[in-house]
Protein backbone atom coordinates (compact mmCIF):
# COMPACT_ATOMS: atom_id res chain seq x y z
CA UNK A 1 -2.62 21.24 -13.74
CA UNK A 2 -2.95 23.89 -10.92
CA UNK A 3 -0.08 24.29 -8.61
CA UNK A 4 -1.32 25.93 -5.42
CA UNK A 5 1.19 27.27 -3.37
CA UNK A 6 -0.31 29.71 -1.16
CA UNK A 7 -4.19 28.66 -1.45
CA UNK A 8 -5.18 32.27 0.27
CA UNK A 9 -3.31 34.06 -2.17
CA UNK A 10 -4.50 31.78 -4.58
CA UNK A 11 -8.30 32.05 -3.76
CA UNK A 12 -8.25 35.40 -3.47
CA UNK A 13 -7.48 36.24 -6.93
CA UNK A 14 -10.36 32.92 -7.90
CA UNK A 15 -12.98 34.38 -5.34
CA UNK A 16 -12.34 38.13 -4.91
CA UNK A 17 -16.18 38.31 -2.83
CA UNK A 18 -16.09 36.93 0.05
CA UNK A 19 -12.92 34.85 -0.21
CA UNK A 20 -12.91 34.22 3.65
CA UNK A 21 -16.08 32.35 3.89
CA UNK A 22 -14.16 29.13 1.29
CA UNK A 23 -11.48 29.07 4.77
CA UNK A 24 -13.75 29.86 7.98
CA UNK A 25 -15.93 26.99 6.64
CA UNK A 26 -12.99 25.01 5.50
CA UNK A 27 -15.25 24.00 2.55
CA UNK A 28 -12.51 22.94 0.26
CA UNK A 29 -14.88 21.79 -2.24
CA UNK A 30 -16.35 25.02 -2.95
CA UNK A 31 -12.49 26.05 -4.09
CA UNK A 32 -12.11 22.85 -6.28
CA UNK A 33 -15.58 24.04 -7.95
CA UNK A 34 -14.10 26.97 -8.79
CA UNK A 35 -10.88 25.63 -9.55
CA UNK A 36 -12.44 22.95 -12.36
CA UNK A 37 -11.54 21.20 -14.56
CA UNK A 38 -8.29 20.43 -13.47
CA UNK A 39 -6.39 17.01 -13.18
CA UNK A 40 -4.76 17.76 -10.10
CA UNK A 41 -4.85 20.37 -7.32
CA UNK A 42 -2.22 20.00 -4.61
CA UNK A 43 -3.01 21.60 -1.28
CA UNK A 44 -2.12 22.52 2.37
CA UNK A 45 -4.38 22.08 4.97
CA UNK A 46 -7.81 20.75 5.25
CA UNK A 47 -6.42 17.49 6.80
CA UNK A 48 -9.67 16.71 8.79
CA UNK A 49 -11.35 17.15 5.55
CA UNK A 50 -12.27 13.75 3.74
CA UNK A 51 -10.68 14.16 0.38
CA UNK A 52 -7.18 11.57 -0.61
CA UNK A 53 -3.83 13.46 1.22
CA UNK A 54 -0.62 12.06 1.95
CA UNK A 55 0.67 13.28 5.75
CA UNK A 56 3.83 15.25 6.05
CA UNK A 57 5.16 14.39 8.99
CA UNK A 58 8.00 15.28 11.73
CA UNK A 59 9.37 13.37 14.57
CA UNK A 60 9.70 16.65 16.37
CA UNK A 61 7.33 18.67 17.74
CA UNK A 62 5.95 15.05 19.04
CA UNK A 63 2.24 15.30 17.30
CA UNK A 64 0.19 12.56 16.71
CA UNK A 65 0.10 10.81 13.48
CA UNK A 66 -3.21 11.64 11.30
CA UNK A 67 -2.94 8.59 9.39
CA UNK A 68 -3.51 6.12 11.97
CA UNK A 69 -7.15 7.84 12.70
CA UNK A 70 -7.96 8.63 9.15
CA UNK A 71 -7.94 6.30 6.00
CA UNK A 72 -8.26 9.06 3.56
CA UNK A 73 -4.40 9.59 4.22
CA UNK A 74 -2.94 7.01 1.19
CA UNK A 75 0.75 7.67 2.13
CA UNK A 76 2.83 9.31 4.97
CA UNK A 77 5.71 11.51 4.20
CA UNK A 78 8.14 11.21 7.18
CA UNK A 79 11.99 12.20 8.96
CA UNK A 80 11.32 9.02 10.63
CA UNK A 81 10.94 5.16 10.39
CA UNK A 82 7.24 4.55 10.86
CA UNK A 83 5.58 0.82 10.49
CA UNK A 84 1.87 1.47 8.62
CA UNK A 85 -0.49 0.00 6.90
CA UNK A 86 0.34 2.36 4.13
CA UNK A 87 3.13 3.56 2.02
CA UNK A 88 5.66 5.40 3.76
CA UNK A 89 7.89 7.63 2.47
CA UNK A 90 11.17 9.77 3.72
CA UNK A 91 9.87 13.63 3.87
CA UNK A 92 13.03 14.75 1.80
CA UNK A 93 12.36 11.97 -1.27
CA UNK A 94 9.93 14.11 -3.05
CA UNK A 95 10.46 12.48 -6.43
CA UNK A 96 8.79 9.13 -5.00
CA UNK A 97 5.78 11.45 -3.77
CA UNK A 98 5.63 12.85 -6.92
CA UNK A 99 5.47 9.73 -8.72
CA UNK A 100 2.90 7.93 -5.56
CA UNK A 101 0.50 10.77 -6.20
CA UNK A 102 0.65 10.69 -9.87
CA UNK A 103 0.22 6.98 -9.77
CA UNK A 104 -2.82 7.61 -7.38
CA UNK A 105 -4.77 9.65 -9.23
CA UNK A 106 -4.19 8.19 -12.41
CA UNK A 107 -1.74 10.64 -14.30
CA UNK A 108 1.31 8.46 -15.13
């Protein structure tokens, strides 16, 4: 499995020419070519992108949810009580994410 923490830093080292063009495009699939094969690549960002995410999100600064727009978000991660018609989870539990997206993608 690939851990990305830092996709940038990350890509850079994957795509040293012309690393920029894989974010101004936000053509995350040209990364996950690069990246394969792999079982799972977990990544920040790209949420208008159409690939399976689960959506981090905060009560405070008052933004909209993704999730209710967007039915490639599975699960929502939240500080708050939300009613969805998908899994929600508290933001701090990140054992039961772990084990949601493990289940989801067929690793456990």
């Amino acid at each position: 499995m690939h851990f990305l923490k830092g996709v940038e830093r990350t890509a850079k080292r994957l795509v040293p020419q012309g690393w920029r063009k894989y974010f101004r495009a936000s053509k995350y699939q040209l990364l996950m070519e690069r990246l394969a094969p792999v079982d799972l690549v977990l990544i920040e960002g790209y949420k208008r992108d159409r690939h399976p995410k689960v959506e981090a999100h905060r009560a405070e600064p008052g933004n909209p949810l993704i999730a209710t727009g967007d039915d490639s978000v599975r699960a929502v991660a939240s500080d708050t009580a939300l009613e969805l018609d998908r899994p929600v989870f508290d933001l701090d539990d990140t054992v039961v994410i772990a084990d949601f997206i493990l289940t989801e993608v067929g690793l456990t």
